[in-house]
C-alpha atoms as a PDB file:
ATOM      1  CA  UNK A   1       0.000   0.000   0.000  1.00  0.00           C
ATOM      2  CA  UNK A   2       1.527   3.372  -1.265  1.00  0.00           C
ATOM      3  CA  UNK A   3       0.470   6.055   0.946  1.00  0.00           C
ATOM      4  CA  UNK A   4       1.456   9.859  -0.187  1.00  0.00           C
ATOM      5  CA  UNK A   5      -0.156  13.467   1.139  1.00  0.00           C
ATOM      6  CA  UNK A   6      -1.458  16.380  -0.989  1.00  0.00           C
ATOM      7  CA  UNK A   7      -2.624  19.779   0.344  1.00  0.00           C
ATOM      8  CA  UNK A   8      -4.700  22.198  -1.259  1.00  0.00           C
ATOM      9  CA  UNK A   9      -3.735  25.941  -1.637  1.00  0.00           C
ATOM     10  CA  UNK A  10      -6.266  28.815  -0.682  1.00  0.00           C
ATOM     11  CA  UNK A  11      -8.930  25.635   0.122  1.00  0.00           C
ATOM     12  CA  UNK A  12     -11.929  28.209   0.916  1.00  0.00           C
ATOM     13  CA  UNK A  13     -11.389  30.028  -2.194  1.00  0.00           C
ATOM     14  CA  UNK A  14     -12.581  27.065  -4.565  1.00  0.00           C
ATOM     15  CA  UNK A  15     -16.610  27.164  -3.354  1.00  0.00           C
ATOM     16  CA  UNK A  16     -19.073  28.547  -5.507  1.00  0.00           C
ATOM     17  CA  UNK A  17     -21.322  30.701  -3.973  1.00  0.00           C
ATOM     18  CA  UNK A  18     -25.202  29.838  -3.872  1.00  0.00           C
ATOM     19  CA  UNK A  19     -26.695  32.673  -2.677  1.00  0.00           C
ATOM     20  CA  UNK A  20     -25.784  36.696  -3.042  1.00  0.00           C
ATOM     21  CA  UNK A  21     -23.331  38.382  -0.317  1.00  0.00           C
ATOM     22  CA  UNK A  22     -22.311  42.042  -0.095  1.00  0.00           C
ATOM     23  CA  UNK A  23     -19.308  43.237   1.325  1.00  0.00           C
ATOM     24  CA  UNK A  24     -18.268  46.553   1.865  1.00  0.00           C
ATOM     25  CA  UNK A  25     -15.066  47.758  -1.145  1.00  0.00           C
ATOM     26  CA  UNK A  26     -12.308  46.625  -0.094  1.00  0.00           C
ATOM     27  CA  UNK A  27      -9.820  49.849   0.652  1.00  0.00           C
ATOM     28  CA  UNK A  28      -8.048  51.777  -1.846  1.00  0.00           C
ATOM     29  CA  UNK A  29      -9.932  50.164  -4.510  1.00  0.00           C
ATOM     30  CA  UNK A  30     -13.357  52.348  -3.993  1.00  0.00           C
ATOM     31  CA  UNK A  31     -15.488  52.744  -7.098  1.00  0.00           C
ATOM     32  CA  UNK A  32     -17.764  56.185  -6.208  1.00  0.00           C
ATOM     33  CA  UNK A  33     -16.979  55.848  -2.246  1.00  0.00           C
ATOM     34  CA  UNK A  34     -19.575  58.772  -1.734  1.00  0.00           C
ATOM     35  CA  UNK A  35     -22.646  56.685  -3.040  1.00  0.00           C
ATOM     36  CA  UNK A  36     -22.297  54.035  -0.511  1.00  0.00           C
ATOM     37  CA  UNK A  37     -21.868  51.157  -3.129  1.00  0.00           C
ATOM     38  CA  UNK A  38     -20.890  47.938  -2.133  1.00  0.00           C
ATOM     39  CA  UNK A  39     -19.517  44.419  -3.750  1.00  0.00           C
ATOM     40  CA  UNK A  40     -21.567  41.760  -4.862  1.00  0.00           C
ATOM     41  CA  UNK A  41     -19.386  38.581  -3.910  1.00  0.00           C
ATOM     42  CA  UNK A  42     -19.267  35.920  -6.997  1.00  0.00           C
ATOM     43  CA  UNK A  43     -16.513  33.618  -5.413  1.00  0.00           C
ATOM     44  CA  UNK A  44     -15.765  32.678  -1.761  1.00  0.00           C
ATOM     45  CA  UNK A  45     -13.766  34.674   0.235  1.00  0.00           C
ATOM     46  CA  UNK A  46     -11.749  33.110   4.071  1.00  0.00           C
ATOM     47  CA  UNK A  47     -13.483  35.051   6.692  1.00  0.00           C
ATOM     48  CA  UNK A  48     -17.204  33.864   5.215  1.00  0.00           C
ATOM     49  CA  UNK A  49     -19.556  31.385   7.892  1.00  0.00           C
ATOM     50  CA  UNK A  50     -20.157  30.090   4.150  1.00  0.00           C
ATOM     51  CA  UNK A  51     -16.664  29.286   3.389  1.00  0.00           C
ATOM     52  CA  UNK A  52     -16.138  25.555   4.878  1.00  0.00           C
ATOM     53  CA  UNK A  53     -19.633  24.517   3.299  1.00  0.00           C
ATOM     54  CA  UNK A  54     -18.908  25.333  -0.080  1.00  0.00           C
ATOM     55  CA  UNK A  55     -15.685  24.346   0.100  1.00  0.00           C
ATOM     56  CA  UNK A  56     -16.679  20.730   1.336  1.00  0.00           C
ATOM     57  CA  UNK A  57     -19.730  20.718  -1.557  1.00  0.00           C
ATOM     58  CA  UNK A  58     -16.847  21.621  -4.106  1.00  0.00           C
ATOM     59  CA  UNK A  59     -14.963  18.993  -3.352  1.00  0.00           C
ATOM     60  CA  UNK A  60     -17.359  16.425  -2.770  1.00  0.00           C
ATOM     61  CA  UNK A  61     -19.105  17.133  -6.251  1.00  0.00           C
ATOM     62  CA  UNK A  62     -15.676  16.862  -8.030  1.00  0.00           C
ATOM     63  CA  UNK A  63     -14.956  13.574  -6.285  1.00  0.00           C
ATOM     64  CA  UNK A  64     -18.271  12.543  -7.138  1.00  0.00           C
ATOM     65  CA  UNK A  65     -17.358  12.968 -10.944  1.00  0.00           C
ATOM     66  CA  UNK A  66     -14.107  10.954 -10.500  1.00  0.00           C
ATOM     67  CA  UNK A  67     -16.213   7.764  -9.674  1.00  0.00           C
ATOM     68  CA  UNK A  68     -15.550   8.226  -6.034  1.00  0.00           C
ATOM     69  CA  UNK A  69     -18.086   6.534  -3.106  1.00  0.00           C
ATOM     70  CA  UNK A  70     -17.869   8.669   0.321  1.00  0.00           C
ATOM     71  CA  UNK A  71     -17.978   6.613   3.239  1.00  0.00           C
ATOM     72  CA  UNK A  72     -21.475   6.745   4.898  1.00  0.00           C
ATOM     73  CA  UNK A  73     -19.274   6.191   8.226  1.00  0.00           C
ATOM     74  CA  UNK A  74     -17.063   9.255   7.887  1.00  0.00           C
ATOM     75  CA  UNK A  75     -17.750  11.764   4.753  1.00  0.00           C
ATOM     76  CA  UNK A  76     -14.190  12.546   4.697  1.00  0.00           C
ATOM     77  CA  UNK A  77     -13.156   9.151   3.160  1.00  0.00           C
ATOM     78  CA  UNK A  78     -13.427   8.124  -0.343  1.00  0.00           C
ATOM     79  CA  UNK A  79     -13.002   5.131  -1.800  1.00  0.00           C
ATOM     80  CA  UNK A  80     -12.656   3.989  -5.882  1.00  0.00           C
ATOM     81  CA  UNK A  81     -12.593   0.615  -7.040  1.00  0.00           C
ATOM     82  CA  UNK A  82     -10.499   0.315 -10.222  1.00  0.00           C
ATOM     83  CA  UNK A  83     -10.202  -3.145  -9.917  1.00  0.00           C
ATOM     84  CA  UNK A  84     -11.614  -6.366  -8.110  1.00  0.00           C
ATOM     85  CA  UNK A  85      -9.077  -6.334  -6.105  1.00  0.00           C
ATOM     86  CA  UNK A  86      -8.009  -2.880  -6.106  1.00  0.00           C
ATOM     87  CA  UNK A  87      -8.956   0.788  -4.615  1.00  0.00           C
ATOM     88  CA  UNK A  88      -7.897   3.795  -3.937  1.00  0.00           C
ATOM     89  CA  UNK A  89      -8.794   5.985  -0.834  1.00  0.00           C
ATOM     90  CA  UNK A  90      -8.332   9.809  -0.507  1.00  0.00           C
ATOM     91  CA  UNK A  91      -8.841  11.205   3.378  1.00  0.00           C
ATOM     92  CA  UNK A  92      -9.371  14.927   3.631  1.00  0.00           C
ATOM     93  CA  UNK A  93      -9.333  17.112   6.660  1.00  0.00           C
ATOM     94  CA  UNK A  94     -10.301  20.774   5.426  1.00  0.00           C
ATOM     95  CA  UNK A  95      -7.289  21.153   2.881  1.00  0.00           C
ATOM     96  CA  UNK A  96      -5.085  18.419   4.335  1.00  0.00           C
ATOM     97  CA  UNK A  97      -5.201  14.702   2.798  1.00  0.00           C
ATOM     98  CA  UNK A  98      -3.807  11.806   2.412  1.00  0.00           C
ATOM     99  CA  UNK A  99      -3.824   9.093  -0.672  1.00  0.00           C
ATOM    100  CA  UNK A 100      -3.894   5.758  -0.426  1.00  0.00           C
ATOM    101  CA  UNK A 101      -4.130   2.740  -3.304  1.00  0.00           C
ATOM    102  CA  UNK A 102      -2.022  -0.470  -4.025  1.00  0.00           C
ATOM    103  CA  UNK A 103       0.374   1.257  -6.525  1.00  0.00           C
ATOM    104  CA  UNK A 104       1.463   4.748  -7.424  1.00  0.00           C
ATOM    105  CA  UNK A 105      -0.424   4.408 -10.880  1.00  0.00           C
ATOM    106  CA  UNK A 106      -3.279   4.923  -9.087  1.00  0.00           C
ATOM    107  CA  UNK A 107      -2.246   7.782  -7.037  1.00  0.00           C
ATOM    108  CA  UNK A 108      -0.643   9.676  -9.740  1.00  0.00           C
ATOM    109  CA  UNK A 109      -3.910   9.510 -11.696  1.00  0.00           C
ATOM    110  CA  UNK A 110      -5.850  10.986  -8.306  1.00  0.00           C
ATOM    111  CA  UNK A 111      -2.778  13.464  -8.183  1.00  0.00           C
ATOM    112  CA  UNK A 112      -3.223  14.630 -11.982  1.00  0.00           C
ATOM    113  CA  UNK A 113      -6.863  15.492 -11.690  1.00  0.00           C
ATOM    114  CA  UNK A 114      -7.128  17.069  -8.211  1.00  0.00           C
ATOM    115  CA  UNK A 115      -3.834  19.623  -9.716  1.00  0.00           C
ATOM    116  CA  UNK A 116      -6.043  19.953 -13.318  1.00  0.00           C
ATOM    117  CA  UNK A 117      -9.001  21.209 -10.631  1.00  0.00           C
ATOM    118  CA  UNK A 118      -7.548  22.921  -7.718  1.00  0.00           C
ATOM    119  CA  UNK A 119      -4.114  24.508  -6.785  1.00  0.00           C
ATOM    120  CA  UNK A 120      -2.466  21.505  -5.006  1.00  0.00           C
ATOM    121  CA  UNK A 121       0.915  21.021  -3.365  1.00  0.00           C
ATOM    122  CA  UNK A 122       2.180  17.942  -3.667  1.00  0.00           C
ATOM    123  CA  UNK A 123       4.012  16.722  -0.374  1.00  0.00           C
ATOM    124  CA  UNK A 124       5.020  12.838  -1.652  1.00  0.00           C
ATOM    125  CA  UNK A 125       4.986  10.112   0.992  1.00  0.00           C
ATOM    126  CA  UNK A 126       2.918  10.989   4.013  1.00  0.00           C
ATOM    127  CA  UNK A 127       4.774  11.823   7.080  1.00  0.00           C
ATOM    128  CA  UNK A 128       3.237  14.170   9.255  1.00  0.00           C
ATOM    129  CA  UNK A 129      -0.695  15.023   9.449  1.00  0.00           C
ATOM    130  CA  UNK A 130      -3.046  17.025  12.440  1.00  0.00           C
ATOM    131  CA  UNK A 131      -0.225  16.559  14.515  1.00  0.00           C
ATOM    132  CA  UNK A 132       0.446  12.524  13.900  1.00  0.00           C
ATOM    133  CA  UNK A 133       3.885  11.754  12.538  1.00  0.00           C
ATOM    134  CA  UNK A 134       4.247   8.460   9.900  1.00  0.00           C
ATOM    135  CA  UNK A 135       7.123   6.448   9.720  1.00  0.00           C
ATOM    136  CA  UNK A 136       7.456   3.737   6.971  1.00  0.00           C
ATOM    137  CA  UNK A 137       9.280   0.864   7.440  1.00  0.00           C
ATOM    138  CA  UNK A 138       9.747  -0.782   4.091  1.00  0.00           C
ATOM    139  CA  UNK A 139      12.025  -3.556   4.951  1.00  0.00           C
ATOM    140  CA  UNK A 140       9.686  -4.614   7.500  1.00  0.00           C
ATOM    141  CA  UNK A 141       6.605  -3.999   5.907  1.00  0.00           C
ATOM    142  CA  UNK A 142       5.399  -1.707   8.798  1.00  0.00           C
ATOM    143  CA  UNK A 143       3.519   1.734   9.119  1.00  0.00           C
ATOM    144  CA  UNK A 144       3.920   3.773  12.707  1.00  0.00           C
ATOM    145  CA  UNK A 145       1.817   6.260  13.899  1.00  0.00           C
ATOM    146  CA  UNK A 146       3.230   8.470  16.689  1.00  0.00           C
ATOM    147  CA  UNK A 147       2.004  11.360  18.258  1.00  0.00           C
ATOM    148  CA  UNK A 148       5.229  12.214  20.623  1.00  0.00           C
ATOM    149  CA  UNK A 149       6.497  15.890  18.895  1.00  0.00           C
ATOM    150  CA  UNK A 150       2.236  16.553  19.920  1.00  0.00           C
ATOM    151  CA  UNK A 151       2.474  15.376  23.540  1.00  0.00           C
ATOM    152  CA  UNK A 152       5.483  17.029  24.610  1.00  0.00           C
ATOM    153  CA  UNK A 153       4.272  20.184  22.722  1.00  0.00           C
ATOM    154  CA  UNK A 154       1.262  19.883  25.264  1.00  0.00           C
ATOM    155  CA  UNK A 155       3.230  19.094  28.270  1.00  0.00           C
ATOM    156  CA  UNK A 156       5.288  22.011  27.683  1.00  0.00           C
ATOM    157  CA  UNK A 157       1.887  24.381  26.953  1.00  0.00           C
ATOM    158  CA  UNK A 158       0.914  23.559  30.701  1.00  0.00           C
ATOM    159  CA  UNK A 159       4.172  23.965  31.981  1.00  0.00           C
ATOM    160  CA  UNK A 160       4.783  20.248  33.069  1.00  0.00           C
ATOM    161  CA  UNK A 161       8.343  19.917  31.543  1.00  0.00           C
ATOM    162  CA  UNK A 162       9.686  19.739  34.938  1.00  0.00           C
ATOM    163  CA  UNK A 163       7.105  17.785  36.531  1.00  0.00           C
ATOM    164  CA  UNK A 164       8.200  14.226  38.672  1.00  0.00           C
ATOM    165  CA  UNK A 165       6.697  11.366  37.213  1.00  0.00           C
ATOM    166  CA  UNK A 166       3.685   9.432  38.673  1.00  0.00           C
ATOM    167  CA  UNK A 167       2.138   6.243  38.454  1.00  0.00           C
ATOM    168  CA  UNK A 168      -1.517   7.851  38.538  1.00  0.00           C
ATOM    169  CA  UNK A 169      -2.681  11.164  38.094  1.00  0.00           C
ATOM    170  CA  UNK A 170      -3.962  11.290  41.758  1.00  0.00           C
ATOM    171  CA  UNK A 171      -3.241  10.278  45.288  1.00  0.00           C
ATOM    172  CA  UNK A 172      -4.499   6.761  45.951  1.00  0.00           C
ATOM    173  CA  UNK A 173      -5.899   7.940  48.894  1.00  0.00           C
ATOM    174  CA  UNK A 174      -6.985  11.845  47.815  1.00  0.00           C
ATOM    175  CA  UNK A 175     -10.149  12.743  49.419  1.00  0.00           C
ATOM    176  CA  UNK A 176     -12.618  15.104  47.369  1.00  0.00           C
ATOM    177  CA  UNK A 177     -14.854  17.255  49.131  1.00  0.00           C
ATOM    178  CA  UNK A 178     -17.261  20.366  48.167  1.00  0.00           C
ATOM    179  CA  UNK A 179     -16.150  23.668  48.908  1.00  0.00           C
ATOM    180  CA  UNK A 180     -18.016  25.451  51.814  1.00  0.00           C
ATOM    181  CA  UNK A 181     -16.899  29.093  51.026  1.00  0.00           C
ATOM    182  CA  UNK A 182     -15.656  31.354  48.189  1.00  0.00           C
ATOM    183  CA  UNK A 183     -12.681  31.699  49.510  1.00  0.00           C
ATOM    184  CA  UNK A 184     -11.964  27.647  49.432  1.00  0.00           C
ATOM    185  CA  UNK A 185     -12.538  27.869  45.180  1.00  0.00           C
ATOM    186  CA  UNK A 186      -9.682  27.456  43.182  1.00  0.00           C
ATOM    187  CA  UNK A 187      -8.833  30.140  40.224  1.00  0.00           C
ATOM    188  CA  UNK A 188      -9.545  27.852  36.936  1.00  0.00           C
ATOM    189  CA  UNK A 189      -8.035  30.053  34.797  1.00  0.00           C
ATOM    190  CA  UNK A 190      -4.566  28.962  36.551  1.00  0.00           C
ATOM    191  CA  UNK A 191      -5.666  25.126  36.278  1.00  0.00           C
ATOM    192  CA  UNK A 192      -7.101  24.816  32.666  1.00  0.00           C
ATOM    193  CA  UNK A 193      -7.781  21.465  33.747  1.00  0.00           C
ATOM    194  CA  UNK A 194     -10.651  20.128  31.040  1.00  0.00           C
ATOM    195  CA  UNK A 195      -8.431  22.053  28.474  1.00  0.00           C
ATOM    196  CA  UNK A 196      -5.382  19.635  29.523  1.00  0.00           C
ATOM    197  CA  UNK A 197      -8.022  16.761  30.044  1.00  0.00           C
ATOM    198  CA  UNK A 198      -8.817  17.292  26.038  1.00  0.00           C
ATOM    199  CA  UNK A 199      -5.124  18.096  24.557  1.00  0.00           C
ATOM    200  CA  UNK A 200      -4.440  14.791  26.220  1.00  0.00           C
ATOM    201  CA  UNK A 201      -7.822  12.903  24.652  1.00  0.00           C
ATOM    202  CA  UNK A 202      -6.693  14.469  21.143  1.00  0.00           C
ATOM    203  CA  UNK A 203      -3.452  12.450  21.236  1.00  0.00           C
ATOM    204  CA  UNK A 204      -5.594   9.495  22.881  1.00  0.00           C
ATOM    205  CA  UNK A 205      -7.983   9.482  20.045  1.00  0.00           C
ATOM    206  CA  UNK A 206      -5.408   9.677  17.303  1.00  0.00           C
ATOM    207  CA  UNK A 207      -2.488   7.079  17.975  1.00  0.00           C
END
């Protein structure tokens, strides 16, 4: 399995509008300031709620044309069969994705026709994505997925570089109790604890 990652330039600017927006002109390009006149939008600009919609029904419809299935489990995965025994898989995040298929045929084909619709960059074999490094092991026929340059990024963010190590994140024996008064509470701005709680689930969830 050949696995290689694309990423698309200026994503939000591909959608097609369905539906008129104004904006105000943008600065130093006013046509007859004094009359109050504004723009009538006819492609999708970054800033718009709109943007990530059309963007997704862009790329969805073109994928759709190239004989692509999206999976009814997760609508970011498509899947091709070329063959009986043979498919090929894109996985998008927003403008990130990855490319997947038995032999670089395949992918190259996928690769021609997402560059002949959209502004691509073509990163080659997959090695870093949302944070997850890849490391390919040919000789031994193994893929790795490793989030380590994440986690110590997040144990640095909450300042527990120089922390001791435990063997659980609490006293055996720690006894919780509610607060009586306001002056017991504890500032949770200086212990973003469900914000570590969730940095730590990310990295749980992905590897």
């Amino acid at each position: 399995m050949e696995l290689e990652q694309m990423d698309v330039k200026t994503a939000f600017l591909h959608g097609d509008l369905d539906q008129d927006l104004y904006m105000e002109q943008p600065e130093g390009y006013e046509v007859n300031p004094d009359k109050d006149q504004v723009c009538l939008l006819k492609k999708s600009l970054y800033g718009l709620k709109q943007a990530p919609e059309q963007w997704n029904k862009k790329f969805n419809s073109f994928m759709i044309d190239q004989a692509f299935i999206s999976s009814e489990h997760d609508p970011c995965v498509y899947v091709k069969e070329v063959s009986h025994d043979e498919f090929v898989y894109l996985l998008i995040y927003v403008d990130d994705m990855l490319l997947a298929a038995k032999s670089m045929v395949e992918i190259n084909k996928l690769k021609e026709a997402l560059s002949l619709e959209f502004e691509m960059k073509d990163m080659g074999p997959a090695s870093r994505i949302l944070g997850i490094d890849i490391t390919r092991n040919r000789e031994e026929g193994t893929l790795c997925l490793s989030q380590s340059k994440y986690v110590e990024m997040v144990i640095q963010r909450f300042r527990m570089d120089e922390s001791k190590v435990v063997n659980t994140p609490i006293r055996a024996h720690f006894k919780l109790s509610m607060v009586k008064e306001d002056s017991e509470c504890v500032d949770t701005e200086a212990t973003p604890y469900s914000s570590a709680v969730g940095s730590v689930m990310y990295a749980m969830v992905g590897t």
